[in-house]
PDB file of N, CA and C in Angstrom:
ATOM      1  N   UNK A   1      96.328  91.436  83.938  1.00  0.00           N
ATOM      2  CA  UNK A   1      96.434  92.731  84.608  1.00  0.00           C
ATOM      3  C   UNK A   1      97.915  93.104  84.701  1.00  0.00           C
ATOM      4  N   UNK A   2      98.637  94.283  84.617  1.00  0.00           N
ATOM      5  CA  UNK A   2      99.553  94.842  84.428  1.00  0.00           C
ATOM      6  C   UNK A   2     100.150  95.168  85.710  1.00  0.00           C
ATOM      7  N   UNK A   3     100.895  94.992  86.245  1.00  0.00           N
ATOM      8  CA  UNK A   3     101.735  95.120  87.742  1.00  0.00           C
ATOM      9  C   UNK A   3     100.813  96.316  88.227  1.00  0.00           C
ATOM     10  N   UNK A   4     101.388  97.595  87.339  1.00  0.00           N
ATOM     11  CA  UNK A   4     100.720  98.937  87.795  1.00  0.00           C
ATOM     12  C   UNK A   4      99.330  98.865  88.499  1.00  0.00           C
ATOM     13  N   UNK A   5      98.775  98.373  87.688  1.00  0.00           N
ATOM     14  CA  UNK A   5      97.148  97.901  88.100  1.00  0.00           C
ATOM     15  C   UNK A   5      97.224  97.492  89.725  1.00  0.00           C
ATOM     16  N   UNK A   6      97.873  96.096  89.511  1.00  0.00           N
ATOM     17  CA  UNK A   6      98.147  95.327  90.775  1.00  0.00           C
ATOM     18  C   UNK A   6      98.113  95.771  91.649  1.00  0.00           C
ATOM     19  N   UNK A   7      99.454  96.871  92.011  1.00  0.00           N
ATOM     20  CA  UNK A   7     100.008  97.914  93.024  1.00  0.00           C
ATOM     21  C   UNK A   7      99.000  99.087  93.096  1.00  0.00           C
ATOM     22  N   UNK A   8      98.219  99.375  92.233  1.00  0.00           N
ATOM     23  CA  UNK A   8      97.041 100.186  92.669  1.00  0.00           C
ATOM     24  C   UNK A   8      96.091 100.256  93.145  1.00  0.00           C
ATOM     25  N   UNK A   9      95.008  98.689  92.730  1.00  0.00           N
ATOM     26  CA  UNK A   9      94.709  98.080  93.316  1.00  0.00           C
ATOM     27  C   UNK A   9      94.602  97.368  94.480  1.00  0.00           C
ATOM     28  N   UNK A  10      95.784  96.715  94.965  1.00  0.00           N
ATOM     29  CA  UNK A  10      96.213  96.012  96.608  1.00  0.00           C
ATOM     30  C   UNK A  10      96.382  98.055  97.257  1.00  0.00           C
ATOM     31  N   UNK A  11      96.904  99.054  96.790  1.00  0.00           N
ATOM     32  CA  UNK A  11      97.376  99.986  97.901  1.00  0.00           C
ATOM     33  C   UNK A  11      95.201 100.680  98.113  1.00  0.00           C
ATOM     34  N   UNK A  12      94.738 101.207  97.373  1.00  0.00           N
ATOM     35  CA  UNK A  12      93.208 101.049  97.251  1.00  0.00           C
ATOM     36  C   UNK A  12      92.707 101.089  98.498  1.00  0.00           C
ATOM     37  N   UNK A  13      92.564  98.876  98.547  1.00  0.00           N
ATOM     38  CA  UNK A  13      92.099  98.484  99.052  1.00  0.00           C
ATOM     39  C   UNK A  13      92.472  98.860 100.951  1.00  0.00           C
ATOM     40  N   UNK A  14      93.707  98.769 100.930  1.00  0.00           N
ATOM     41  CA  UNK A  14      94.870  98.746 101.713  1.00  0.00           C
ATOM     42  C   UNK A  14      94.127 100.532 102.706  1.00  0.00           C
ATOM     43  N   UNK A  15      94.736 101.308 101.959  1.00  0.00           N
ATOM     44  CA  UNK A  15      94.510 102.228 102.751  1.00  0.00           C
ATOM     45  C   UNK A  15      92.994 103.423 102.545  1.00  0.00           C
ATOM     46  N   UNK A  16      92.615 103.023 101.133  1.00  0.00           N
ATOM     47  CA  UNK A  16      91.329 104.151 101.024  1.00  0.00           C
ATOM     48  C   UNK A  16      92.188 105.367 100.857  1.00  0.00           C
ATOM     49  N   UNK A  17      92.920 105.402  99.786  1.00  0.00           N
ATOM     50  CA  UNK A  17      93.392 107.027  99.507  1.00  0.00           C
ATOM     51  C   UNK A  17      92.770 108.219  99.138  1.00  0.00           C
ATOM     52  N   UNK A  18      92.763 108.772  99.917  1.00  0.00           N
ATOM     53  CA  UNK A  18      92.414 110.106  99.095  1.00  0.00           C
ATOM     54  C   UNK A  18      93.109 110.439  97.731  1.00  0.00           C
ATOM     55  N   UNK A  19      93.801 110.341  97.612  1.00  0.00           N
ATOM     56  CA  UNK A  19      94.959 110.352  96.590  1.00  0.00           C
ATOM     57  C   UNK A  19      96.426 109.405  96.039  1.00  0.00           C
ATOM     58  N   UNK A  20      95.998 108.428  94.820  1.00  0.00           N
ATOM     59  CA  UNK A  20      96.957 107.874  95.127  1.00  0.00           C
ATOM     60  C   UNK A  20      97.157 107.727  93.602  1.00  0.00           C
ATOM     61  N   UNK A  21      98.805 107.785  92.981  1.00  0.00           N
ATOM     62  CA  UNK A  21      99.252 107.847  91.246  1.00  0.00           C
ATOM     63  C   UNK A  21     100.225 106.570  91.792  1.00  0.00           C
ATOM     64  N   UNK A  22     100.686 105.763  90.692  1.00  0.00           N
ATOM     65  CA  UNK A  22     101.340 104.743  90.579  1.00  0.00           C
ATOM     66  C   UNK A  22     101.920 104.880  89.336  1.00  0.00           C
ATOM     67  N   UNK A  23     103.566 105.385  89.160  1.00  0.00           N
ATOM     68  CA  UNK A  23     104.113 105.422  87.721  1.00  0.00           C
ATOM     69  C   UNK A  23     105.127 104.231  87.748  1.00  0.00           C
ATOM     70  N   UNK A  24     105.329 103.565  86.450  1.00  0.00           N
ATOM     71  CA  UNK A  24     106.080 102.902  86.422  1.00  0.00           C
ATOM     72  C   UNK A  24     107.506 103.628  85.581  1.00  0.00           C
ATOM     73  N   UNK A  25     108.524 103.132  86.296  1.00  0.00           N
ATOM     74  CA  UNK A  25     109.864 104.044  86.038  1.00  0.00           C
ATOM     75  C   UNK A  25     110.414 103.144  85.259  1.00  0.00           C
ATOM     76  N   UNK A  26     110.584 101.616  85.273  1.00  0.00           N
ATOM     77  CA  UNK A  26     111.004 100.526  84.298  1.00  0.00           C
ATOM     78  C   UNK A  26     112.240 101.007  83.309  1.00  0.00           C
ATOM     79  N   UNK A  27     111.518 102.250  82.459  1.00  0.00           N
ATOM     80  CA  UNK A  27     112.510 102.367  81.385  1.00  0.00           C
ATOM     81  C   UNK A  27     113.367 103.486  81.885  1.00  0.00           C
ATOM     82  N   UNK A  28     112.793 104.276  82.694  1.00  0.00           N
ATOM     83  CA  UNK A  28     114.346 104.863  83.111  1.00  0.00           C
ATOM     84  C   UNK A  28     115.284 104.076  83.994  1.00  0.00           C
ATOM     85  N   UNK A  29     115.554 102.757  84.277  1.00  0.00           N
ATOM     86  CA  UNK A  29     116.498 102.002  84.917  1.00  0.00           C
ATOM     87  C   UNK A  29     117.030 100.896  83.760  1.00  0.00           C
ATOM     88  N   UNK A  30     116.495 101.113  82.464  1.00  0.00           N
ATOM     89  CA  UNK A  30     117.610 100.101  81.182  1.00  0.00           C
ATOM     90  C   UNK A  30     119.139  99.880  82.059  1.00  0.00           C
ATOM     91  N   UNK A  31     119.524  98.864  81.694  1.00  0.00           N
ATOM     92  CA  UNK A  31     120.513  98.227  81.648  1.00  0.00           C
ATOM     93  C   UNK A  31     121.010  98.224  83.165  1.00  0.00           C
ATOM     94  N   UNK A  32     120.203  98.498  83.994  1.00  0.00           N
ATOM     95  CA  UNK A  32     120.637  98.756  85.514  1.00  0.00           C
ATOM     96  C   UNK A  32     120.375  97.292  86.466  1.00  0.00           C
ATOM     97  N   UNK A  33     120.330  96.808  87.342  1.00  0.00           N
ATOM     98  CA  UNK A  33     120.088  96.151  88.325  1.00  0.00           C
ATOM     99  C   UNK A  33     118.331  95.749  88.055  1.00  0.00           C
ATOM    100  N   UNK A  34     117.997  94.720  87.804  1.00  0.00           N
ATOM    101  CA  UNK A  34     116.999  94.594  88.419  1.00  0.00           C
ATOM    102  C   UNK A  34     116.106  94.074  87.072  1.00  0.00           C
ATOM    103  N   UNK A  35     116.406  95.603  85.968  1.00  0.00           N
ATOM    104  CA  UNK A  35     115.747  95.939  84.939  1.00  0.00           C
ATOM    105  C   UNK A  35     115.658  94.396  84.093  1.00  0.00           C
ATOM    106  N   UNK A  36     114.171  94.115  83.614  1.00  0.00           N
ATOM    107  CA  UNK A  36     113.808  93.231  82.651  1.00  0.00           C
ATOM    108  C   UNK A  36     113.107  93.668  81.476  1.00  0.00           C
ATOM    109  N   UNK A  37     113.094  92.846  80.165  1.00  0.00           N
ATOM    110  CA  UNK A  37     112.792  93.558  78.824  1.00  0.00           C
ATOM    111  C   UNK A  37     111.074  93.420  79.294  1.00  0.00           C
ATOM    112  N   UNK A  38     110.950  94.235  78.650  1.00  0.00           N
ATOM    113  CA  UNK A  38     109.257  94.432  79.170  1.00  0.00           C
ATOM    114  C   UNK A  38     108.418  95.194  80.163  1.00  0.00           C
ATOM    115  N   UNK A  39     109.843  95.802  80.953  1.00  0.00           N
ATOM    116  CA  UNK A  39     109.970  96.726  81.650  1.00  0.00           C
ATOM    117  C   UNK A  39     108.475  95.975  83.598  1.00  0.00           C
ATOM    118  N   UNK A  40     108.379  96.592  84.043  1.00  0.00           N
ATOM    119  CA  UNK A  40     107.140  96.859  84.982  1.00  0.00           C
ATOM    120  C   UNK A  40     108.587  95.788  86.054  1.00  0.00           C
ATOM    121  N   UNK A  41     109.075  96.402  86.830  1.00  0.00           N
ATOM    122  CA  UNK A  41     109.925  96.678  87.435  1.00  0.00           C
ATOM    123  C   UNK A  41     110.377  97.511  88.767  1.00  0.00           C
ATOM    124  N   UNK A  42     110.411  98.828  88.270  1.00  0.00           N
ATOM    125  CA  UNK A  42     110.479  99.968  89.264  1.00  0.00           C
ATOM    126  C   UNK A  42     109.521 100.539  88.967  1.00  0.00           C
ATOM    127  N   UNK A  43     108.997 101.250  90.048  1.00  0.00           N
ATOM    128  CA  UNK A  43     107.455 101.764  90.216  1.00  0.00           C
ATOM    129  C   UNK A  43     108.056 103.118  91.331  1.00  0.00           C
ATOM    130  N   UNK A  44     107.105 104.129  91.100  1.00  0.00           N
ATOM    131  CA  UNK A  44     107.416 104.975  92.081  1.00  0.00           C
ATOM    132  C   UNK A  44     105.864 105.416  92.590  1.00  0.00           C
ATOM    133  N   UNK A  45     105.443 105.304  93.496  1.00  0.00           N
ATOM    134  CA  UNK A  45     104.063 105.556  94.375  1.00  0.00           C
ATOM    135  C   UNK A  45     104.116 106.987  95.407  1.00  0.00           C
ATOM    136  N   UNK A  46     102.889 107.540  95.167  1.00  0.00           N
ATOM    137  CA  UNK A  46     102.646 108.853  95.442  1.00  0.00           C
ATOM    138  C   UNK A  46     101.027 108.592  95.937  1.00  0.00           C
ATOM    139  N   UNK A  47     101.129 108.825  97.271  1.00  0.00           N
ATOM    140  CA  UNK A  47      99.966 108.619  97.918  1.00  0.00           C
ATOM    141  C   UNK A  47      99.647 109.148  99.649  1.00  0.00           C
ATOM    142  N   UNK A  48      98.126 109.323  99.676  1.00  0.00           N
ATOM    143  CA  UNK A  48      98.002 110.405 100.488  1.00  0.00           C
ATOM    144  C   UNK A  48      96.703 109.633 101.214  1.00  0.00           C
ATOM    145  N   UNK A  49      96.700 109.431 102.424  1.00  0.00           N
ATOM    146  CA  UNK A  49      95.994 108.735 102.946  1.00  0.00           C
ATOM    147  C   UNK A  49      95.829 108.627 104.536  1.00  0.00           C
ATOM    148  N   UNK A  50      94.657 108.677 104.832  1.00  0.00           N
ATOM    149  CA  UNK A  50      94.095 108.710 106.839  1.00  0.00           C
ATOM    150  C   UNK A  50      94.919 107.956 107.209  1.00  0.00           C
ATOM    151  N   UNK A  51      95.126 106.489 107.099  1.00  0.00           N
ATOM    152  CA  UNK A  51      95.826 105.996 107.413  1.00  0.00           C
ATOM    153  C   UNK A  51      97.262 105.989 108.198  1.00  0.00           C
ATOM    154  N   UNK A  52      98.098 107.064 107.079  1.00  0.00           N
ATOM    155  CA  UNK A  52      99.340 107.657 107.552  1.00  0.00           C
ATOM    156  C   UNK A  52      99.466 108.775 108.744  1.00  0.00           C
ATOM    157  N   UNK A  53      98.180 109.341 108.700  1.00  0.00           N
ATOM    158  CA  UNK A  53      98.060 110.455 110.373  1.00  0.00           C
ATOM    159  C   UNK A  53      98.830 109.534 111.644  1.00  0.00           C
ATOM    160  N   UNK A  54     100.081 110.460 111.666  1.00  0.00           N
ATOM    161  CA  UNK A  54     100.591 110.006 113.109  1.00  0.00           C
ATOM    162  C   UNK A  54     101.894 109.317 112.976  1.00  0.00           C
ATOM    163  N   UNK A  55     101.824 109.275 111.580  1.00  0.00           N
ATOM    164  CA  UNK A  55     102.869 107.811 111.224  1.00  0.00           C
ATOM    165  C   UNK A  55     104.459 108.470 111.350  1.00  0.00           C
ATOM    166  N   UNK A  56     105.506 107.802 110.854  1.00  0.00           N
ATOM    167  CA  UNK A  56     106.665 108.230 110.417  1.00  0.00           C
ATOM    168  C   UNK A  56     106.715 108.111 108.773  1.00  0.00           C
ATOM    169  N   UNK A  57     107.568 108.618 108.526  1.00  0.00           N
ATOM    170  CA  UNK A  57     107.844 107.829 106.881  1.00  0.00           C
ATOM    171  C   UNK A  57     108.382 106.590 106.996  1.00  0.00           C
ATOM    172  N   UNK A  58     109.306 106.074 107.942  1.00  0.00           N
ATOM    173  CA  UNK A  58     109.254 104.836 107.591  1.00  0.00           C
ATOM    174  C   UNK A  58     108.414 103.670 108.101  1.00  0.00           C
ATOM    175  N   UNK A  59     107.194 104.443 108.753  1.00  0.00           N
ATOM    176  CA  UNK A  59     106.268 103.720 109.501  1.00  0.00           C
ATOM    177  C   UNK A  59     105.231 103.081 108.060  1.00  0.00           C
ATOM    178  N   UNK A  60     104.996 104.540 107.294  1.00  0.00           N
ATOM    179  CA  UNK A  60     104.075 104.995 106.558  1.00  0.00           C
ATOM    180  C   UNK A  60     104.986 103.441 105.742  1.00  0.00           C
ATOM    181  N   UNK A  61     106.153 103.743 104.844  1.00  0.00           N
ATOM    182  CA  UNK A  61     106.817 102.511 104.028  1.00  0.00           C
ATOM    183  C   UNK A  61     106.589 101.426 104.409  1.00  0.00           C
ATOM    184  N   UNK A  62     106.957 100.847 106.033  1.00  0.00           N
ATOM    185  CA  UNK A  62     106.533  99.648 105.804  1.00  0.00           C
ATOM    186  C   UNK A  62     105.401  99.628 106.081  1.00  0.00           C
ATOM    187  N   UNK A  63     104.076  99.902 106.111  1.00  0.00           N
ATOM    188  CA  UNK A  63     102.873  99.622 106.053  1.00  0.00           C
ATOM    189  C   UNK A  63     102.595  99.553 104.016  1.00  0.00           C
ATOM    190  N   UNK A  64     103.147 100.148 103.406  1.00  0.00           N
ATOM    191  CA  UNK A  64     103.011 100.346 101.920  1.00  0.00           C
ATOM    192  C   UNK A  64     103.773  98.924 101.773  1.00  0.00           C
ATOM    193  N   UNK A  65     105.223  98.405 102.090  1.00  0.00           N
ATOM    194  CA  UNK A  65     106.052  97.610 101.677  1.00  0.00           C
ATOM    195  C   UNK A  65     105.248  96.551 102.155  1.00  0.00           C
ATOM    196  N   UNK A  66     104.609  96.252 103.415  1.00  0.00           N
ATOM    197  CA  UNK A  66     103.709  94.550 103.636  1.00  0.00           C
ATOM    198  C   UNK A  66     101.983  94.961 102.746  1.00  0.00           C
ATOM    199  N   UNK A  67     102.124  95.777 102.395  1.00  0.00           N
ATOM    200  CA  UNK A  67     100.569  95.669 101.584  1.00  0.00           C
ATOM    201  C   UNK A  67     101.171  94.728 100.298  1.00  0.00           C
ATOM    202  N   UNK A  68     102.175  95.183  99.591  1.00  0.00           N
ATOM    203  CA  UNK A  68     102.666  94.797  98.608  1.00  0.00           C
ATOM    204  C   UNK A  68     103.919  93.814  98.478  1.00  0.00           C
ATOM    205  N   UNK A  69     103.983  92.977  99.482  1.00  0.00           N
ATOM    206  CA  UNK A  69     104.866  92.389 100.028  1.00  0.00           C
ATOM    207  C   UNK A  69     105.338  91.420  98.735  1.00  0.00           C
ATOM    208  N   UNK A  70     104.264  90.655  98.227  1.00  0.00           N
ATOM    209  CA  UNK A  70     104.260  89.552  97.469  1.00  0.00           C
ATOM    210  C   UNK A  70     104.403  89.994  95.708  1.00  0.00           C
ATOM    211  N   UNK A  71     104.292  91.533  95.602  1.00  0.00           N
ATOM    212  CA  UNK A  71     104.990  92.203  94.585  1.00  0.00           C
ATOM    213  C   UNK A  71     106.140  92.257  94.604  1.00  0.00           C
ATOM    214  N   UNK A  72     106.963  92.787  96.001  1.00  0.00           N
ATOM    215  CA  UNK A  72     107.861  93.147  96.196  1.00  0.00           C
ATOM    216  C   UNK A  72     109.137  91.537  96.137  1.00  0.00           C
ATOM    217  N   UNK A  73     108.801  90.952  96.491  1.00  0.00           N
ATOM    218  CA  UNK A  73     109.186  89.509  96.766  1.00  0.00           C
ATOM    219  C   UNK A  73     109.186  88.555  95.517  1.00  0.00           C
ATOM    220  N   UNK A  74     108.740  89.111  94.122  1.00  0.00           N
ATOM    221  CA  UNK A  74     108.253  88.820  93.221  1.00  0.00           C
ATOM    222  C   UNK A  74     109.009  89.781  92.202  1.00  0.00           C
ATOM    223  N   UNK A  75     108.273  90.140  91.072  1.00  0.00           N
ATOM    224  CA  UNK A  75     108.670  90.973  89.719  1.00  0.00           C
ATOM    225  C   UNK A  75     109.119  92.306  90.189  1.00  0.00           C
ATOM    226  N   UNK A  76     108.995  93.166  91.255  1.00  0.00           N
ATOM    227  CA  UNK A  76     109.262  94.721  91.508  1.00  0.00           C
ATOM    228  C   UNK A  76     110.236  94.512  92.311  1.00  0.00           C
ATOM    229  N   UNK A  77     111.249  94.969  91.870  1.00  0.00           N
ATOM    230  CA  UNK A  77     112.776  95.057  92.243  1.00  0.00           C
ATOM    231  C   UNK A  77     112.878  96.534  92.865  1.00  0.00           C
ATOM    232  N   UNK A  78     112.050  97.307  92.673  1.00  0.00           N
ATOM    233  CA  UNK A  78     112.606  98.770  93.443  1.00  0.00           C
ATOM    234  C   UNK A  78     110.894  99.591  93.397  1.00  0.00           C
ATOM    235  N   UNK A  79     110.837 100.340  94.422  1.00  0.00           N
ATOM    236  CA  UNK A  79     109.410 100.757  95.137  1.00  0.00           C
ATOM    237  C   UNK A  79     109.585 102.187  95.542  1.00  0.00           C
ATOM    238  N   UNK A  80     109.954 103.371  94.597  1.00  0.00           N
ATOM    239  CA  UNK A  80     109.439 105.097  95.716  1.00  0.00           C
ATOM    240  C   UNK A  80     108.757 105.134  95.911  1.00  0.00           C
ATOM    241  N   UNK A  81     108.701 105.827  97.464  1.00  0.00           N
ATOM    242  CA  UNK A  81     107.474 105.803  97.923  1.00  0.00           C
ATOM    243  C   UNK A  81     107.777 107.200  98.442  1.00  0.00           C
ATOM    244  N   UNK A  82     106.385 108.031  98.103  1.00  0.00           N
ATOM    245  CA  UNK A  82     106.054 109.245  98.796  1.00  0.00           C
ATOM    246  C   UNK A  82     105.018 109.407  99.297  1.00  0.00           C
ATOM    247  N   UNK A  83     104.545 109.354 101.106  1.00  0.00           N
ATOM    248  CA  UNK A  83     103.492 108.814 101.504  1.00  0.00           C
ATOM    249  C   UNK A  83     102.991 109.732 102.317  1.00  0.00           C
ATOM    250  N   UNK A  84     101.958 110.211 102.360  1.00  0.00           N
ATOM    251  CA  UNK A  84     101.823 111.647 103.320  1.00  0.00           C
ATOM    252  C   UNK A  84     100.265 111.019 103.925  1.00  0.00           C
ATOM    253  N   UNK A  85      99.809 111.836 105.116  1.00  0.00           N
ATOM    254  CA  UNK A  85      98.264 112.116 105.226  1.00  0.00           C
ATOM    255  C   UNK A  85      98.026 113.592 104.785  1.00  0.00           C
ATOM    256  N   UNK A  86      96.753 113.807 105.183  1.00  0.00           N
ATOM    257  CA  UNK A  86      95.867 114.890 104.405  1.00  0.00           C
ATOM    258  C   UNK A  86      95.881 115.963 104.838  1.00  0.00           C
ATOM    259  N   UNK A  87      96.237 117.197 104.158  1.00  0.00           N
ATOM    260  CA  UNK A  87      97.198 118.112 104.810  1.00  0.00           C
ATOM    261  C   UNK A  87      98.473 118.488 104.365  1.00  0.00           C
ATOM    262  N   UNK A  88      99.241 117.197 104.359  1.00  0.00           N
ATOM    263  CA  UNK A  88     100.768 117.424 104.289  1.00  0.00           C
ATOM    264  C   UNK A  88     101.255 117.981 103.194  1.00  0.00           C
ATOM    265  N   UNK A  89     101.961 118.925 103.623  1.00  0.00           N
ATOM    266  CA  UNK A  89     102.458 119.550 102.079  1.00  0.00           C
ATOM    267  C   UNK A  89     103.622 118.796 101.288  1.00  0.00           C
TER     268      UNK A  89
END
């Protein structure tokens, strides 16, 4: 299974999105910090979910950052996150 998968999968389960895309950015960070050949690396997450009603953004992050903790702690060196509930423009 492919990181992307992974991180789509664990966030899923995690919050029940109404809406949730997972791109991997990998090759736009070549030769930068972090970056490995084979890319799956930096990821940028776009997701919309009950869960987040009430939250902050950085409430909303670290609830995204301990879902994926053991990604993060692991092969994914860098994580955007754009995290809204339902509604939010």
């Amino acid at each position: 299974m492919v990181m992307k998968d992974t991180i789509s999968n664990k966030l899923q389960e995690a919050f029940k999105p109404e809406s949730l895309q997972v791109v991997d950015e990998s090759h736009l960070h070549e030769g930068h910090s972090g970056h490995r050949p084979g890319g799956e690396t930096h990821f940028r997450v776009y997701i919309v979910s009950d869960a987040f009603k009430g939250k902050s953004r950085v409430e909303r992050h670290r609830l995204i950052n301990s879902a994926l903790a053991a990604e993060l702690a692991g092969s994914v060196h860098a994580l955007a996150i754009q995290a809204k509930a339902p509604g939010e423009g």
